[in-house]
N, C-alpha and C. Protein backbone atom coordinates (compact mmCIF):
# COMPACT_ATOMS: atom_id res chain seq x y z
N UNK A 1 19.17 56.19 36.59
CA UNK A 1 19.19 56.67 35.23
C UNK A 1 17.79 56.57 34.63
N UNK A 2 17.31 55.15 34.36
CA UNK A 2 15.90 55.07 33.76
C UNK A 2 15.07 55.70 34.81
N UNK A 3 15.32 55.03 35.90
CA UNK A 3 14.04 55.64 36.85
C UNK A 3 13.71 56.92 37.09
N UNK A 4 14.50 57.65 36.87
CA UNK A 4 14.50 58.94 37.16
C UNK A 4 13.92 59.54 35.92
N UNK A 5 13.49 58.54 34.87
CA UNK A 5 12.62 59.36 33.99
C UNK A 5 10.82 58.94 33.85
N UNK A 6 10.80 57.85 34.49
CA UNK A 6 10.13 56.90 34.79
C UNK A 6 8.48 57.75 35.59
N UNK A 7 7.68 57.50 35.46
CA UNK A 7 6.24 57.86 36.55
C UNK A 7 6.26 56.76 37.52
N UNK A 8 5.95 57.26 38.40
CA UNK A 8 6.10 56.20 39.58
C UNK A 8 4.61 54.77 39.44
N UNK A 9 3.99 55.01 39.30
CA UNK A 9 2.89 53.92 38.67
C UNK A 9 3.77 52.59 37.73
N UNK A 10 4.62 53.59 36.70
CA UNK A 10 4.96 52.58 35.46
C UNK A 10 6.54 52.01 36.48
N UNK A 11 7.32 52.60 37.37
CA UNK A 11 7.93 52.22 37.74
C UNK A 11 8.13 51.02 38.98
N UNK A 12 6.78 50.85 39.14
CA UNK A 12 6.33 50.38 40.11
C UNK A 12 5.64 48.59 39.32
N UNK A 13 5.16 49.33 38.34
CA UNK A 13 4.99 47.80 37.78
C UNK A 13 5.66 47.30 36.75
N UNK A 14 6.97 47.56 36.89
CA UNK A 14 8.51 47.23 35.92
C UNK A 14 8.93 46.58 37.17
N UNK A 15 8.64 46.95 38.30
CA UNK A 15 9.13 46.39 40.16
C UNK A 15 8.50 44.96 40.01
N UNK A 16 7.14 45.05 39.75
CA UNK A 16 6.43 43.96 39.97
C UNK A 16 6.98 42.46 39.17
N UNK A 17 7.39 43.20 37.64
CA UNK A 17 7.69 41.67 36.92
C UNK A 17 9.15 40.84 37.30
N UNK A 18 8.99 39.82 36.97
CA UNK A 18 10.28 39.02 37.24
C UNK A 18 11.28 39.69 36.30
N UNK A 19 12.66 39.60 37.32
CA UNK A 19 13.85 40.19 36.76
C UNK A 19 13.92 39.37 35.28
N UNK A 20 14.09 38.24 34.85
CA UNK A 20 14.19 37.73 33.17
C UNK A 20 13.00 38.92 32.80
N UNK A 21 11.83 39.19 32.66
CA UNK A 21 10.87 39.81 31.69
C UNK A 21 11.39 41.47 31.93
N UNK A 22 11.62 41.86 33.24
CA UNK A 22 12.09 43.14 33.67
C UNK A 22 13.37 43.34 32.54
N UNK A 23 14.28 42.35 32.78
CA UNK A 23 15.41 42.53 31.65
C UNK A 23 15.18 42.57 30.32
N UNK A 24 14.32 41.48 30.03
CA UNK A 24 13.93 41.29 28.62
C UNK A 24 13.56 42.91 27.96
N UNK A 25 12.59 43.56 28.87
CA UNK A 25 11.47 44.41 28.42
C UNK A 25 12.33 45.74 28.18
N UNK A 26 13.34 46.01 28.61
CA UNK A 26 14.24 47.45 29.15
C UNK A 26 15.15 47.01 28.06
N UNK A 27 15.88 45.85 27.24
CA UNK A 27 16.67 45.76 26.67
C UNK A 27 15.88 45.72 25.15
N UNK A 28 14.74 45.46 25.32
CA UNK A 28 14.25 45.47 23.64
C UNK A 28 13.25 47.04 23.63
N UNK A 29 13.05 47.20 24.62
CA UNK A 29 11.68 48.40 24.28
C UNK A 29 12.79 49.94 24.95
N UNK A 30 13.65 49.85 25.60
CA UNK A 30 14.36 50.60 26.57
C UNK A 30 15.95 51.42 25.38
N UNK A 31 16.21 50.04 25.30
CA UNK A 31 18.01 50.20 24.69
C UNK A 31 17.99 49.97 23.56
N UNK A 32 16.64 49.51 22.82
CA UNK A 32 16.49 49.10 21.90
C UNK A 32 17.24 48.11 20.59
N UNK A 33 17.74 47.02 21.43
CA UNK A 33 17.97 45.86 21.21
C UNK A 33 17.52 44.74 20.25
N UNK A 34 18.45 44.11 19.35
CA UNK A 34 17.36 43.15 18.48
C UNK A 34 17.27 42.16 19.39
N UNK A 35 15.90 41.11 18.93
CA UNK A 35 16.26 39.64 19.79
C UNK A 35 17.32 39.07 19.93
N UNK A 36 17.85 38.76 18.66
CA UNK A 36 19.02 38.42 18.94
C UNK A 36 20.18 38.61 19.82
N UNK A 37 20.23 40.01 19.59
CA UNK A 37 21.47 40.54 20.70
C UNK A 37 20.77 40.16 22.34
N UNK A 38 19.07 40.18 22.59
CA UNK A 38 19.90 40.18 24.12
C UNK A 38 18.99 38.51 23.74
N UNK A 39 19.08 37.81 23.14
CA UNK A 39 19.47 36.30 23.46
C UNK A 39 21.01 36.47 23.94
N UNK A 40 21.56 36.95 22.36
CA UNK A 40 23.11 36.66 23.43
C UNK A 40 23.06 36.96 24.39
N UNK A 41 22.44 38.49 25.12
CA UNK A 41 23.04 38.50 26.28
C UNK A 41 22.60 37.78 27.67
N UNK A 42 21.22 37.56 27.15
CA UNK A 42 21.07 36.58 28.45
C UNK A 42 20.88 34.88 28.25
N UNK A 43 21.51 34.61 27.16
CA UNK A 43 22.22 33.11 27.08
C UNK A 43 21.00 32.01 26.46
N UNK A 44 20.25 32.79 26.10
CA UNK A 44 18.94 31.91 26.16
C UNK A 44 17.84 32.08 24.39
N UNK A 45 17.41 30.95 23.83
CA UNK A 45 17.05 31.15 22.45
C UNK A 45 16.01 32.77 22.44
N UNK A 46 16.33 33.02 20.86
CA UNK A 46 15.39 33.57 20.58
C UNK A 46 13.78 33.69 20.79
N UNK A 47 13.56 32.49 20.34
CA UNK A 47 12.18 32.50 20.60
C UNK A 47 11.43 32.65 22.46
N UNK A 48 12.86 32.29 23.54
CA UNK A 48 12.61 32.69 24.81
C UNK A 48 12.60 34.40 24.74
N UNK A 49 13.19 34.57 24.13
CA UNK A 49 13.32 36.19 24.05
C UNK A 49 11.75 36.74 23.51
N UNK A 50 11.02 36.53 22.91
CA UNK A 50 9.91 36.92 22.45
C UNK A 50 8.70 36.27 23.37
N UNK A 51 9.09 35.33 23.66
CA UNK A 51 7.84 34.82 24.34
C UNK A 51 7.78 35.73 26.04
N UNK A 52 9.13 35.97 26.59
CA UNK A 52 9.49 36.68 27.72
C UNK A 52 9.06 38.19 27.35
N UNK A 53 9.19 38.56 26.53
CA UNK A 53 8.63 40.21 25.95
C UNK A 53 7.37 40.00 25.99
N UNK A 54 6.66 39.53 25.33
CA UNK A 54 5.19 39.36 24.69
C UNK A 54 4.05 39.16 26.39
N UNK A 55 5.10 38.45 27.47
CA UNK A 55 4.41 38.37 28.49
C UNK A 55 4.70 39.68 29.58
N UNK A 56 5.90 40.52 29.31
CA UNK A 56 6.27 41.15 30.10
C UNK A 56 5.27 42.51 29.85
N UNK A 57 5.12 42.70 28.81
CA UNK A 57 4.26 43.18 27.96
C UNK A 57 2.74 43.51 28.77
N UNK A 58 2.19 41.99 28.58
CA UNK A 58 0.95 41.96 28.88
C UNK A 58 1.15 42.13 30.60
N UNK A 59 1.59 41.80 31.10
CA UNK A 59 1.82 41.72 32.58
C UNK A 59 1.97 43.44 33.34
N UNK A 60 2.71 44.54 32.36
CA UNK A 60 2.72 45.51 32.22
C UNK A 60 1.46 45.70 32.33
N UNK A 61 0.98 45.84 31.27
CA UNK A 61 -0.45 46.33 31.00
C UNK A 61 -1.09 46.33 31.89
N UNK A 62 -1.46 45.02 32.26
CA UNK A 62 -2.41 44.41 32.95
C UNK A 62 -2.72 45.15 34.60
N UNK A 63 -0.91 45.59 34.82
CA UNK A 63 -0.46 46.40 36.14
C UNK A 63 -1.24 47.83 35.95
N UNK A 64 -0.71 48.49 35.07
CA UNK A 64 -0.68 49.72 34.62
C UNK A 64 -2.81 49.87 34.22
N UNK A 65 -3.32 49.12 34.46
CA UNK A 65 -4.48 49.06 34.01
C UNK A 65 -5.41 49.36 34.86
N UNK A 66 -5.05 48.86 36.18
CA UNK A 66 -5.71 48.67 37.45
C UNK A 66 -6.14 50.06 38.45
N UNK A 67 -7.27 50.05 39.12
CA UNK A 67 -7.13 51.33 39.68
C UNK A 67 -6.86 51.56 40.72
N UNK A 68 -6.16 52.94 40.95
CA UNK A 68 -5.73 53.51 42.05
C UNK A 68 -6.01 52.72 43.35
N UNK A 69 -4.94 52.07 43.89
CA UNK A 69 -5.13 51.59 45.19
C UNK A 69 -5.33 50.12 45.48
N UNK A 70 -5.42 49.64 44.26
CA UNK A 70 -6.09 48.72 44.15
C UNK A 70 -4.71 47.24 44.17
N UNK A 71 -4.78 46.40 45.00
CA UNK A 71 -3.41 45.49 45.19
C UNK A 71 -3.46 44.15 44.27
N UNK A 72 -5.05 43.17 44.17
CA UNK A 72 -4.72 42.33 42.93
C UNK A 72 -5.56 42.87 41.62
C-alpha cells in the first residue's frame, strides 16, 4: 500500500530505521496520528513518542542525504 507510493531511495531508508521509529514515523507523519493515540498504540509514554519521531526523523534525513552508492 505505502510502498507502492514510496521512491525507492526514501523506501529504502524507512528499511534502514528500527521497527519502534519505522512505526513511530508512518503513524504520526503517514496516518497522521496524535502522540497520544499511537502512545496508546504502542503502550509506551508520550514523551517516548516524540523523542522516537524527532530521531526517526533525523536518521531519515541523515539516510536520504547521502550520495548515490554510498553505504555509511
Amino acid at each position: 500500500f505505502i510502498e507502492e507510493t514510496m521512491s525507492e531511495p526514501l523506501q529504502k531508508a524507512l528499511n534502514g530505521l528500527s521497527v519502534d521509529f519505522r512505526r513511530t514515523l508512518i503513524l504520526v507523519d503517514v496516518q497522521e496520528l496524535s502522540y497520544e493515540e499511537v502512545a496508546g498504540l504502542m503502550c509506551c509514554p508520550v514523551g517516548t513518542v516524540r523523542s522516537r519521531l524527532h530521531r526517526a526523523r533525523e536518521a531519515l534525513r541523515k539516510a536520504l542525504q547521502k550520495p548515490a552508492g554510498a553505504e555509511h
